[in-house]
N, C-alpha and C. Protein backbone atom coordinates (compact mmCIF):
# COMPACT_ATOMS: atom_id res chain seq x y z
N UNK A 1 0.85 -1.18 0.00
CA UNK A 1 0.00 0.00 0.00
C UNK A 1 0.89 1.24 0.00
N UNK A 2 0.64 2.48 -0.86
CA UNK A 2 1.38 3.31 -1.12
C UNK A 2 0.48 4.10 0.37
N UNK A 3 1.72 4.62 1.23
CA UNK A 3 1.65 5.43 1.89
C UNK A 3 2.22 6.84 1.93
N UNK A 4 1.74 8.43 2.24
CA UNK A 4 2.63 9.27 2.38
C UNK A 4 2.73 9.64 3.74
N UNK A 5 3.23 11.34 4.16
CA UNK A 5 3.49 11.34 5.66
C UNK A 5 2.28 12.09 6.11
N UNK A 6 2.23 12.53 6.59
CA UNK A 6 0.95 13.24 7.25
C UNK A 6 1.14 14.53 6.85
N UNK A 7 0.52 15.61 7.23
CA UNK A 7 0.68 16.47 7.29
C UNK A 7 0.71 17.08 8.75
N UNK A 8 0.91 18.71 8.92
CA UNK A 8 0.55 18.64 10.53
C UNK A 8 -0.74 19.03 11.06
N UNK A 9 -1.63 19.57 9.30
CA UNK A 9 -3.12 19.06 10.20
C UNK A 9 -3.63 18.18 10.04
N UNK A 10 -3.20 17.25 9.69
CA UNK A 10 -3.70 15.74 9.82
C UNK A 10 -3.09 15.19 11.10
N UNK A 11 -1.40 15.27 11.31
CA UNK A 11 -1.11 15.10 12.76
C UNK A 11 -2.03 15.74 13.52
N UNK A 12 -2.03 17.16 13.36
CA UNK A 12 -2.96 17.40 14.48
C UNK A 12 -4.33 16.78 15.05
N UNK A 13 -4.92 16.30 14.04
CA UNK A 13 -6.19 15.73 14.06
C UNK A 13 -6.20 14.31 14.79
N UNK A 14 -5.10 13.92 14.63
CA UNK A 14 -5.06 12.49 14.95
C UNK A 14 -4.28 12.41 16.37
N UNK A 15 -4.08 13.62 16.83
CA UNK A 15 -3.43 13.78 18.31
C UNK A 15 -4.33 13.73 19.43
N UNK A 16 -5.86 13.00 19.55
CA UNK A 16 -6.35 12.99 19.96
C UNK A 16 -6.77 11.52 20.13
N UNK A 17 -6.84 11.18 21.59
CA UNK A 17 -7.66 9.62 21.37
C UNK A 17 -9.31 9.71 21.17
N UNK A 18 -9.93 10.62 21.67
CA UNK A 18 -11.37 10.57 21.27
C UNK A 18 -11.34 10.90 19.52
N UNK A 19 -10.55 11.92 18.64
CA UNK A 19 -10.68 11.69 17.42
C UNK A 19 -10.25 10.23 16.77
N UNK A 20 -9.31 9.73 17.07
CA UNK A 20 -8.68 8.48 16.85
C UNK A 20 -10.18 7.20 17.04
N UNK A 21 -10.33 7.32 18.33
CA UNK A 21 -11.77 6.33 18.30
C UNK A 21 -13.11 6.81 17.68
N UNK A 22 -12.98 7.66 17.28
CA UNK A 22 -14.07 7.90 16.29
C UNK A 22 -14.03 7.48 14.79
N UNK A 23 -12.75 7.30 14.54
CA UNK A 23 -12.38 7.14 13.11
C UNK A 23 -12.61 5.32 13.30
N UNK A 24 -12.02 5.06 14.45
CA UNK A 24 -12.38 3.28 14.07
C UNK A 24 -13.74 3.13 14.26
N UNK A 25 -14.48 3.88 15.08
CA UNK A 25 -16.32 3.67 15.53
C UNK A 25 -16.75 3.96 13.85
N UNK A 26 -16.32 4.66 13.55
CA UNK A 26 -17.25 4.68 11.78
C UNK A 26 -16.41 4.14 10.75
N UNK A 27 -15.56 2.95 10.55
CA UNK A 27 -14.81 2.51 10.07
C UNK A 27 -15.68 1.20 9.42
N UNK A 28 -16.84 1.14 9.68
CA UNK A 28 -17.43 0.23 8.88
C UNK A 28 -18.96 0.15 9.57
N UNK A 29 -19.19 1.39 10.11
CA UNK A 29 -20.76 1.91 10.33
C UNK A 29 -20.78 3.24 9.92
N UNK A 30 -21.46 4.00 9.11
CA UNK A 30 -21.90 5.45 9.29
C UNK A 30 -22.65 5.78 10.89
N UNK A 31 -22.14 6.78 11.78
CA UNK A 31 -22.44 6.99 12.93
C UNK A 31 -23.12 8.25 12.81
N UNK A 32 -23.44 8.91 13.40
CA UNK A 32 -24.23 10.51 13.34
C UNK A 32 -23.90 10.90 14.94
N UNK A 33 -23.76 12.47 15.22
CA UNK A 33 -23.07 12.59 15.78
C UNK A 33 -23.32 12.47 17.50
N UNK A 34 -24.53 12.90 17.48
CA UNK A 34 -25.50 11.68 18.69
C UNK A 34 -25.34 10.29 19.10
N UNK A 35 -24.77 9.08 17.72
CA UNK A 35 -24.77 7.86 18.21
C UNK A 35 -22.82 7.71 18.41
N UNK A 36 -22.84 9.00 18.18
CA UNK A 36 -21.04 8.70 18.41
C UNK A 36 -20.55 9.00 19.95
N UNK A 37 -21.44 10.02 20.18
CA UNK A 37 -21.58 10.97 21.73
C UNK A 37 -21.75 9.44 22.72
N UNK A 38 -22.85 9.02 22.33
CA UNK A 38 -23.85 8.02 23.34
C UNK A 38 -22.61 6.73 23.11
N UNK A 39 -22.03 6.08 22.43
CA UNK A 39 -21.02 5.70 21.97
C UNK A 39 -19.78 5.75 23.29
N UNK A 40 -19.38 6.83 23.12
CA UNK A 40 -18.15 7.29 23.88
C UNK A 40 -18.31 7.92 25.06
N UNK A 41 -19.24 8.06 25.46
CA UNK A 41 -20.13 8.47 26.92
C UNK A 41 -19.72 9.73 27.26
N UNK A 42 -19.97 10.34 25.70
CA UNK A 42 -19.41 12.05 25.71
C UNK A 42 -20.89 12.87 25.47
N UNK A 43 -20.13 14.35 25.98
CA UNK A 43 -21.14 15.32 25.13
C UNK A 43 -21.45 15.36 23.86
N UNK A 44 -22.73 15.65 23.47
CA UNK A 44 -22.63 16.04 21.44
C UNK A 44 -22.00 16.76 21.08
N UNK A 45 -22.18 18.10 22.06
CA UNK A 45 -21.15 19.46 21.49
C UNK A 45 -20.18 19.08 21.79
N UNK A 46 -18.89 18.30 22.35
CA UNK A 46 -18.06 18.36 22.35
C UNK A 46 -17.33 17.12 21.27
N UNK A 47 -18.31 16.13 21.12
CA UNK A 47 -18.25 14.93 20.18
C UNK A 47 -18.62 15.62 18.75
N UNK A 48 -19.12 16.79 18.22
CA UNK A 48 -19.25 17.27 16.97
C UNK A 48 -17.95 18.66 16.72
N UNK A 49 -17.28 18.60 18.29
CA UNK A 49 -16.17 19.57 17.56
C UNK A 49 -14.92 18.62 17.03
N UNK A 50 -15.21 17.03 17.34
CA UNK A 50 -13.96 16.20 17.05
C UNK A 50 -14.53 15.89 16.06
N UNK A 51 -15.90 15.51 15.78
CA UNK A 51 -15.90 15.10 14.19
C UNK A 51 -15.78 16.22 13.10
N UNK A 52 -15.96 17.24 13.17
CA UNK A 52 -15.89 18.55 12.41
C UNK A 52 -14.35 19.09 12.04
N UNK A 53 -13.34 19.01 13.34
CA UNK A 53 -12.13 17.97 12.84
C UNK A 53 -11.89 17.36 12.19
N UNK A 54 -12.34 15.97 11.83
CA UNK A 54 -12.06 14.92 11.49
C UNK A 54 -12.82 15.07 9.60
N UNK A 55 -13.53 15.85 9.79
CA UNK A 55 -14.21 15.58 8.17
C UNK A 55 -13.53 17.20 8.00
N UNK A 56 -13.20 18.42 8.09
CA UNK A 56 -12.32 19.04 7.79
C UNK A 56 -10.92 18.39 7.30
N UNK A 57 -10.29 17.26 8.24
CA UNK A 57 -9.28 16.86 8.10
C UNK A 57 -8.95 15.83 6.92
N UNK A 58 -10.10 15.31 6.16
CA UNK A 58 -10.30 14.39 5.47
C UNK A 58 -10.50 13.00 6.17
N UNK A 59 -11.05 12.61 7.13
CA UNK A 59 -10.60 11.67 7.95
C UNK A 59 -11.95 10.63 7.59
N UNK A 60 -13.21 11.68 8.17
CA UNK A 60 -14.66 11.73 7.95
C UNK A 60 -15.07 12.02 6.88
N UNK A 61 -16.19 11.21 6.23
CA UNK A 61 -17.04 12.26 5.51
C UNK A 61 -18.49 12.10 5.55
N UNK A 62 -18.82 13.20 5.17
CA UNK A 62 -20.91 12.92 6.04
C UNK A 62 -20.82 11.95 5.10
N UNK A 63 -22.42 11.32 4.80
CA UNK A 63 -23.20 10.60 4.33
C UNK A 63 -24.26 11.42 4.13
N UNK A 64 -25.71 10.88 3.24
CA UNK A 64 -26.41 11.43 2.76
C UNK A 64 -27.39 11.64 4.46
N UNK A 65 -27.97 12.78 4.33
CA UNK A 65 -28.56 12.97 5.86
C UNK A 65 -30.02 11.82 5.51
N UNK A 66 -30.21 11.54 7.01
CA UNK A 66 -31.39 11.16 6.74
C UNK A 66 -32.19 11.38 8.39
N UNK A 67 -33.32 10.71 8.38
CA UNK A 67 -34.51 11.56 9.33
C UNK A 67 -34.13 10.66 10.58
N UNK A 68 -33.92 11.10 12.01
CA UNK A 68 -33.92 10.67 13.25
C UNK A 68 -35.46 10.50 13.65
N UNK A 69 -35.30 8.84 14.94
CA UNK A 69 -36.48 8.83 15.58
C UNK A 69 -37.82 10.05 15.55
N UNK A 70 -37.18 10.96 15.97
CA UNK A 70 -38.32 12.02 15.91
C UNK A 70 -38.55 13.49 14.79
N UNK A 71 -37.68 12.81 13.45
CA UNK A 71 -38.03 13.42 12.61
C UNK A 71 -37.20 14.47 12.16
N UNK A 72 -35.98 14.74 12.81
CA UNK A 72 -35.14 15.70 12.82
C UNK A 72 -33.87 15.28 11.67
N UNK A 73 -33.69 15.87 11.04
CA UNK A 73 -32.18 15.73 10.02
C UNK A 73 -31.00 15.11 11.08
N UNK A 74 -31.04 14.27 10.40
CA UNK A 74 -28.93 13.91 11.05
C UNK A 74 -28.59 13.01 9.65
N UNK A 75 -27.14 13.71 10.45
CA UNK A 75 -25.88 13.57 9.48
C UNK A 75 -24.90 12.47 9.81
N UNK A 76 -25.17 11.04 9.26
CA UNK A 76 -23.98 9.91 9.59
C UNK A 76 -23.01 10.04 8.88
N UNK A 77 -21.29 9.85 9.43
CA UNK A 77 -20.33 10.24 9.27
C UNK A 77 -19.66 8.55 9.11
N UNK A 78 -18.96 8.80 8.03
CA UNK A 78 -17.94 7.31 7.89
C UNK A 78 -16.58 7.48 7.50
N UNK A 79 -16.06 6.56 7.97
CA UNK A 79 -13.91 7.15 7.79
C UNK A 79 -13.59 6.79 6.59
N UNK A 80 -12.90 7.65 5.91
CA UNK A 80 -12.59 7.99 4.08
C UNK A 80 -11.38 6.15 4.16
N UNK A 81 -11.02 6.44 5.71
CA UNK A 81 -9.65 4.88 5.64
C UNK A 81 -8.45 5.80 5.21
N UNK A 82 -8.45 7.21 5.09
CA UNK A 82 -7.27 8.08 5.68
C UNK A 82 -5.85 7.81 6.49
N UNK A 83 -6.63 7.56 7.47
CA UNK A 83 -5.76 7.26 8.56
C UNK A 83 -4.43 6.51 8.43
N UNK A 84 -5.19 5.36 7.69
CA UNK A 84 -4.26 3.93 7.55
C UNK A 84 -3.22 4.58 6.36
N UNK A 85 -3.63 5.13 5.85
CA UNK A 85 -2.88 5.41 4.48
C UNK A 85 -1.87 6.56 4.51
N UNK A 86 -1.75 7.36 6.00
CA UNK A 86 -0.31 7.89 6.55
C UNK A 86 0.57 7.37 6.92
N UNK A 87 1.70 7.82 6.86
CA UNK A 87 3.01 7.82 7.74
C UNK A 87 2.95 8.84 8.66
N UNK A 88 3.43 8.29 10.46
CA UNK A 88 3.56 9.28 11.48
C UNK A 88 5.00 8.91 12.00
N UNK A 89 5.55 8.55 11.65
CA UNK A 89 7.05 8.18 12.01
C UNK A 89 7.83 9.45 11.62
N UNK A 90 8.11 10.24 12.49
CA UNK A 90 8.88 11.74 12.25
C UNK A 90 7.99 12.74 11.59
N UNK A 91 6.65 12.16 11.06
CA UNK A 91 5.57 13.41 11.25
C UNK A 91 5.79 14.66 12.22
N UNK A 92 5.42 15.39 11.51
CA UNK A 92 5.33 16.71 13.16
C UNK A 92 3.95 16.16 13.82
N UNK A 93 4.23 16.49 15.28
CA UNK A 93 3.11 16.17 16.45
C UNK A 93 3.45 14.44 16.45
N UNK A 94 4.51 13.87 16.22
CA UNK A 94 4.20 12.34 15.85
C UNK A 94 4.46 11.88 17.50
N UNK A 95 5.13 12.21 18.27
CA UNK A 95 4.79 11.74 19.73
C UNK A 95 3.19 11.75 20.07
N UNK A 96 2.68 12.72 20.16
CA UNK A 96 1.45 13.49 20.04
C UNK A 96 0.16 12.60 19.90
N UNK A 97 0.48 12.04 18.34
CA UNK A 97 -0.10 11.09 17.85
C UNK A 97 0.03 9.90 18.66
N UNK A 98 1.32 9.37 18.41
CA UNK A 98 1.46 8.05 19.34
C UNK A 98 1.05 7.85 20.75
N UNK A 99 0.87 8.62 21.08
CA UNK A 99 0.38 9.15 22.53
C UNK A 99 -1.74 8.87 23.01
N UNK A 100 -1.59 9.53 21.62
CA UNK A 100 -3.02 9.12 21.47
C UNK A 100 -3.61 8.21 21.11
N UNK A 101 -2.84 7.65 20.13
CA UNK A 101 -3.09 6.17 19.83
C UNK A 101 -3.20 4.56 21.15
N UNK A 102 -2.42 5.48 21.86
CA UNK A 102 -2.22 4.85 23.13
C UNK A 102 -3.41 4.44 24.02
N UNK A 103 -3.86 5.93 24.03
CA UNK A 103 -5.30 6.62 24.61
C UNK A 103 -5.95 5.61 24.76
N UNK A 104 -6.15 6.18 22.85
CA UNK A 104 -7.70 5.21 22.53
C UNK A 104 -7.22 3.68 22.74
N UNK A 105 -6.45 2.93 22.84
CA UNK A 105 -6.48 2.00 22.92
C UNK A 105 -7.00 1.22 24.57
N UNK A 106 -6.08 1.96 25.20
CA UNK A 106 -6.90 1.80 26.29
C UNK A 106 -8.08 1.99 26.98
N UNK A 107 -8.79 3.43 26.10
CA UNK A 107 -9.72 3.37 26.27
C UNK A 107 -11.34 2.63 25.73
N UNK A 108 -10.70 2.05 24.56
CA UNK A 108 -11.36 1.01 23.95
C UNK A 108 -11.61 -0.50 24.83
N UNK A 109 -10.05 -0.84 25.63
CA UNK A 109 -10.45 -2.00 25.78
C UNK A 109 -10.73 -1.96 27.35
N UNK A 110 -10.81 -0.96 27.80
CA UNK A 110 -11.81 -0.68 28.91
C UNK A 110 -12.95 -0.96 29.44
N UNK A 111 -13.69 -0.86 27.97
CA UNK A 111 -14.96 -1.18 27.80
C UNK A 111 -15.92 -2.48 27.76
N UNK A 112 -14.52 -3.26 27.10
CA UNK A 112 -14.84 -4.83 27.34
C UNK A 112 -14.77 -5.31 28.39
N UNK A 113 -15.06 -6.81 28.15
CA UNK A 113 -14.92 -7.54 29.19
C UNK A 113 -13.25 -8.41 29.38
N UNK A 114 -12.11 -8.38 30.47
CA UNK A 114 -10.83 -8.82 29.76
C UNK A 114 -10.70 -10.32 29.35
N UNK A 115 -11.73 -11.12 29.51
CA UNK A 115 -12.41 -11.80 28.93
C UNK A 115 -11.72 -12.05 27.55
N UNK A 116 -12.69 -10.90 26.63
CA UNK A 116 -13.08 -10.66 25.50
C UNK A 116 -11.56 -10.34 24.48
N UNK A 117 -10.47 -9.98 25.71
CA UNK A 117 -9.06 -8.99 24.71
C UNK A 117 -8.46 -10.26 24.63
N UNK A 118 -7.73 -10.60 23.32
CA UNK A 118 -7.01 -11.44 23.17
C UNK A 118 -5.52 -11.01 22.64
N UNK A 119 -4.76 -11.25 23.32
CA UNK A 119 -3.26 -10.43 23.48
C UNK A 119 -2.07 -11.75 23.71
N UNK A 120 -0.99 -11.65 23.53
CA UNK A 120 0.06 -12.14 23.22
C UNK A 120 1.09 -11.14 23.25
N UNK A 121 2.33 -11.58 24.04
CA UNK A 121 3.27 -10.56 24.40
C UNK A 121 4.38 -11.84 24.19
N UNK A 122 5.84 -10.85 23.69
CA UNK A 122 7.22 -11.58 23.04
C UNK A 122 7.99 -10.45 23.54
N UNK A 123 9.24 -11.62 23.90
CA UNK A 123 10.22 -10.31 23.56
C UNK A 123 11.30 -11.53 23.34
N UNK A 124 11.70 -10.89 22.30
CA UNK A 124 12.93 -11.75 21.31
C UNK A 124 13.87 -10.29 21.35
N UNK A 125 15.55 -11.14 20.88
CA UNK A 125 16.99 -10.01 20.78
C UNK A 125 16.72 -10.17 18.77
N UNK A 126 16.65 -9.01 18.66
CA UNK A 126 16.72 -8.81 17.54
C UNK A 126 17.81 -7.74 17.05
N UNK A 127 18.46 -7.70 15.57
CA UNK A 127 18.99 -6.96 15.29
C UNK A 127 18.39 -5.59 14.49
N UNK A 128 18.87 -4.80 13.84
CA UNK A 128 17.94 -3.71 13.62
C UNK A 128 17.53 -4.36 11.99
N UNK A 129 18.35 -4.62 11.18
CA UNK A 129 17.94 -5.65 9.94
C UNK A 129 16.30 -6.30 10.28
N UNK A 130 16.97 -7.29 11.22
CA UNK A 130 15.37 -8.34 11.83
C UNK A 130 14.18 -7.48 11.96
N UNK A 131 14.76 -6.77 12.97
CA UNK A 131 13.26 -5.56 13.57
C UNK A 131 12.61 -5.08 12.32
N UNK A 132 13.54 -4.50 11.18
CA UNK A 132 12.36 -3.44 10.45
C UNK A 132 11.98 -4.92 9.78
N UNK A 133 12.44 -5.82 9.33
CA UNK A 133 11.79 -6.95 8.33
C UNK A 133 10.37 -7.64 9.41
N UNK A 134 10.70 -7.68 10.01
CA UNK A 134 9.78 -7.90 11.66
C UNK A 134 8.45 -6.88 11.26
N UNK A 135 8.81 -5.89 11.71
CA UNK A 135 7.71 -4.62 11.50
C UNK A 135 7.32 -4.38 9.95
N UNK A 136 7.89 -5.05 8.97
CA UNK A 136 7.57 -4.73 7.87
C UNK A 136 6.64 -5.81 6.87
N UNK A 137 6.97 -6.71 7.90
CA UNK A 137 5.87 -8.04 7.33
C UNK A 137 5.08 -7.94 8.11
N UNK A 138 4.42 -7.81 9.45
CA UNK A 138 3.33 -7.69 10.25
C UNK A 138 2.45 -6.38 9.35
N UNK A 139 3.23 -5.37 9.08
CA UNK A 139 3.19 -4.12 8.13
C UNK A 139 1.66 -4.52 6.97
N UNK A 140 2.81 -5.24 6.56
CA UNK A 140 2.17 -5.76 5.13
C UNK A 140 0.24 -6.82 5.39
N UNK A 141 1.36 -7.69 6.22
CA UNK A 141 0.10 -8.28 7.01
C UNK A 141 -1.36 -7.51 7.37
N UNK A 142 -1.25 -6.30 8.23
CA UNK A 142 -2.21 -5.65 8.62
C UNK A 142 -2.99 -5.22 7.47
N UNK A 143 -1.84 -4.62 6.38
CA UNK A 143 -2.52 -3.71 4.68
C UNK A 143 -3.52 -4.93 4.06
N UNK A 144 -2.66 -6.21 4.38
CA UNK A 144 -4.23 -7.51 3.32
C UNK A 144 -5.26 -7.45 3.75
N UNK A 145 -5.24 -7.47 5.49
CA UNK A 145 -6.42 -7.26 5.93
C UNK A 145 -7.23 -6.34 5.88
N UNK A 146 -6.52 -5.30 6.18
CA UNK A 146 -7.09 -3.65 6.25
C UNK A 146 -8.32 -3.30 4.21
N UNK A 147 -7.22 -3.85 3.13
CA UNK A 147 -7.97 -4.44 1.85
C UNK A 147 -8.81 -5.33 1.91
N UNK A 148 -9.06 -5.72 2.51
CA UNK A 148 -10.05 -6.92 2.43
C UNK A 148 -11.50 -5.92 2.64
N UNK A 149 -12.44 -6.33 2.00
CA UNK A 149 -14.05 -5.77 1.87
C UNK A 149 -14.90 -5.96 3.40
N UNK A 150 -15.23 -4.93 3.92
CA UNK A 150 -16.06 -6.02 5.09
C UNK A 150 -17.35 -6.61 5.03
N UNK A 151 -17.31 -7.71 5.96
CA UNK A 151 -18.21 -8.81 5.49
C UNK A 151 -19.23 -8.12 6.27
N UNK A 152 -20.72 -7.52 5.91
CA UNK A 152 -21.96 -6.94 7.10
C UNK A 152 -21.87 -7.76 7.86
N UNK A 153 -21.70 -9.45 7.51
CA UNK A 153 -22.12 -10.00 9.12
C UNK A 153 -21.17 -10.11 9.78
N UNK A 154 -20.02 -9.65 9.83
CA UNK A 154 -18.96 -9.96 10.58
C UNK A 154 -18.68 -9.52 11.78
N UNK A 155 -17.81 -9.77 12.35
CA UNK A 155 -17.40 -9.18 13.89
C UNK A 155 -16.79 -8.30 13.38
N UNK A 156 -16.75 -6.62 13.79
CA UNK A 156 -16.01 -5.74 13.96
C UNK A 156 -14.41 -6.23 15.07
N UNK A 157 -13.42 -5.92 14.53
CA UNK A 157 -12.60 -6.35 15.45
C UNK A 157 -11.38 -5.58 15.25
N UNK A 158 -10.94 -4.38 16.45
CA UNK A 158 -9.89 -3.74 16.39
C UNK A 158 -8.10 -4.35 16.80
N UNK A 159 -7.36 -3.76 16.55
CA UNK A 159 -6.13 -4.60 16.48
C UNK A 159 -5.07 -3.28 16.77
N UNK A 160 -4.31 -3.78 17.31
CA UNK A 160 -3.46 -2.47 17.74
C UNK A 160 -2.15 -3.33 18.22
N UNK A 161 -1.18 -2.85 17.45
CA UNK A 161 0.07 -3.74 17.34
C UNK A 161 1.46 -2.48 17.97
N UNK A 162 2.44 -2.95 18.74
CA UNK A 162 3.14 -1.99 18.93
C UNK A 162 4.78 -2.90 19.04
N UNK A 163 5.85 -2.41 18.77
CA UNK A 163 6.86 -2.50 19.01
C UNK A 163 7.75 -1.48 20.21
N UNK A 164 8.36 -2.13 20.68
CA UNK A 164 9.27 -0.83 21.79
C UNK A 164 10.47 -1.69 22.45
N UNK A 165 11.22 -0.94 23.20
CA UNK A 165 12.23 -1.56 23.43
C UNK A 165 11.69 -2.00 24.75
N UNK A 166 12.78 -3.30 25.07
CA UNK A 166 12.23 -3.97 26.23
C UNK A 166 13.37 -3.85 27.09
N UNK A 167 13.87 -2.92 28.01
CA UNK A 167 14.63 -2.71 29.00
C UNK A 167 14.62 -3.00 30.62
């Protein structure tokens, strides 16, 4: 997958874990900005200044509006798949980012049951050769999947992979 770097308002955008979990919450649902709020056990007004962000940023983009329970216009929002298709490695704000990425991750699996998280932890001596071929086939790995069409009946299922040194 051809990737470029970010920019720094796209870093900026993505320096957030509530923007960050919004982009995977509509990553294969159109959400509106009420079921994103109720979602993340946030305010609307403060859950429509991160999506207004996020579809400024190219991240989001509405969908055709259509009529709520009681008749009112709303606007469901779905992720363009942006995200995936940066580089933040020496991005500006790229701590920032990583930071947030962090966030949301934890704050995602919060929510479950630990039950439900299925995790696996390694630590192997690698050389720096190994490591990027390491990170560059898991890399690749994630892009088949990430291409792949989603199936409606399927399980939504997030994945969050990290490397770091083990001292």
């Amino acid at each position: 997958m051809e990737r470029r770097n970010a920019t720094e308002a796209e870093a900026s955008a993505l320096a957030s874990g509530i923007r960050l979990r919004i982009i995977r919450l509509t990553g294969s649902e159109a959400l509106t900005n009420k079921e994103l709020a109720g979602r993340l056990g946030r305010d609307p007004a403060t859950t429509l200044h991160h999506v207004r962000k996020l579809v400024e940023t190219g991240f989001l983009e509405p969908q055709p509006p259509r009529r709520g329970r009681r008749g009112a216009k709303e606007i469901p929002y779905l992720s363009t798949g942006l995200s995936w298709r940066l580089l933040y490695q020496g991005a500006p704000r790229y701590r920032e980012v990583a930071q947030a990425a962090l966030e949301a991750y934890l704050g995602e699996i919060s929510e479950i049951d630990v039950g439900e998280l299925r995790q696996r932890r390694l630590v192997v001596s690698l050389g720096e050769e190994a490591r990027e071929e390491f990170e560059q086939r898991v890399g690749e790995l994630l892009d088949d999947f990430a291409a792949r069409p989603a199936k409606p009946d399927g399980d939504s299922v997030a994945i969050y992979v990290a490397t770091y040194p083990s001292r």
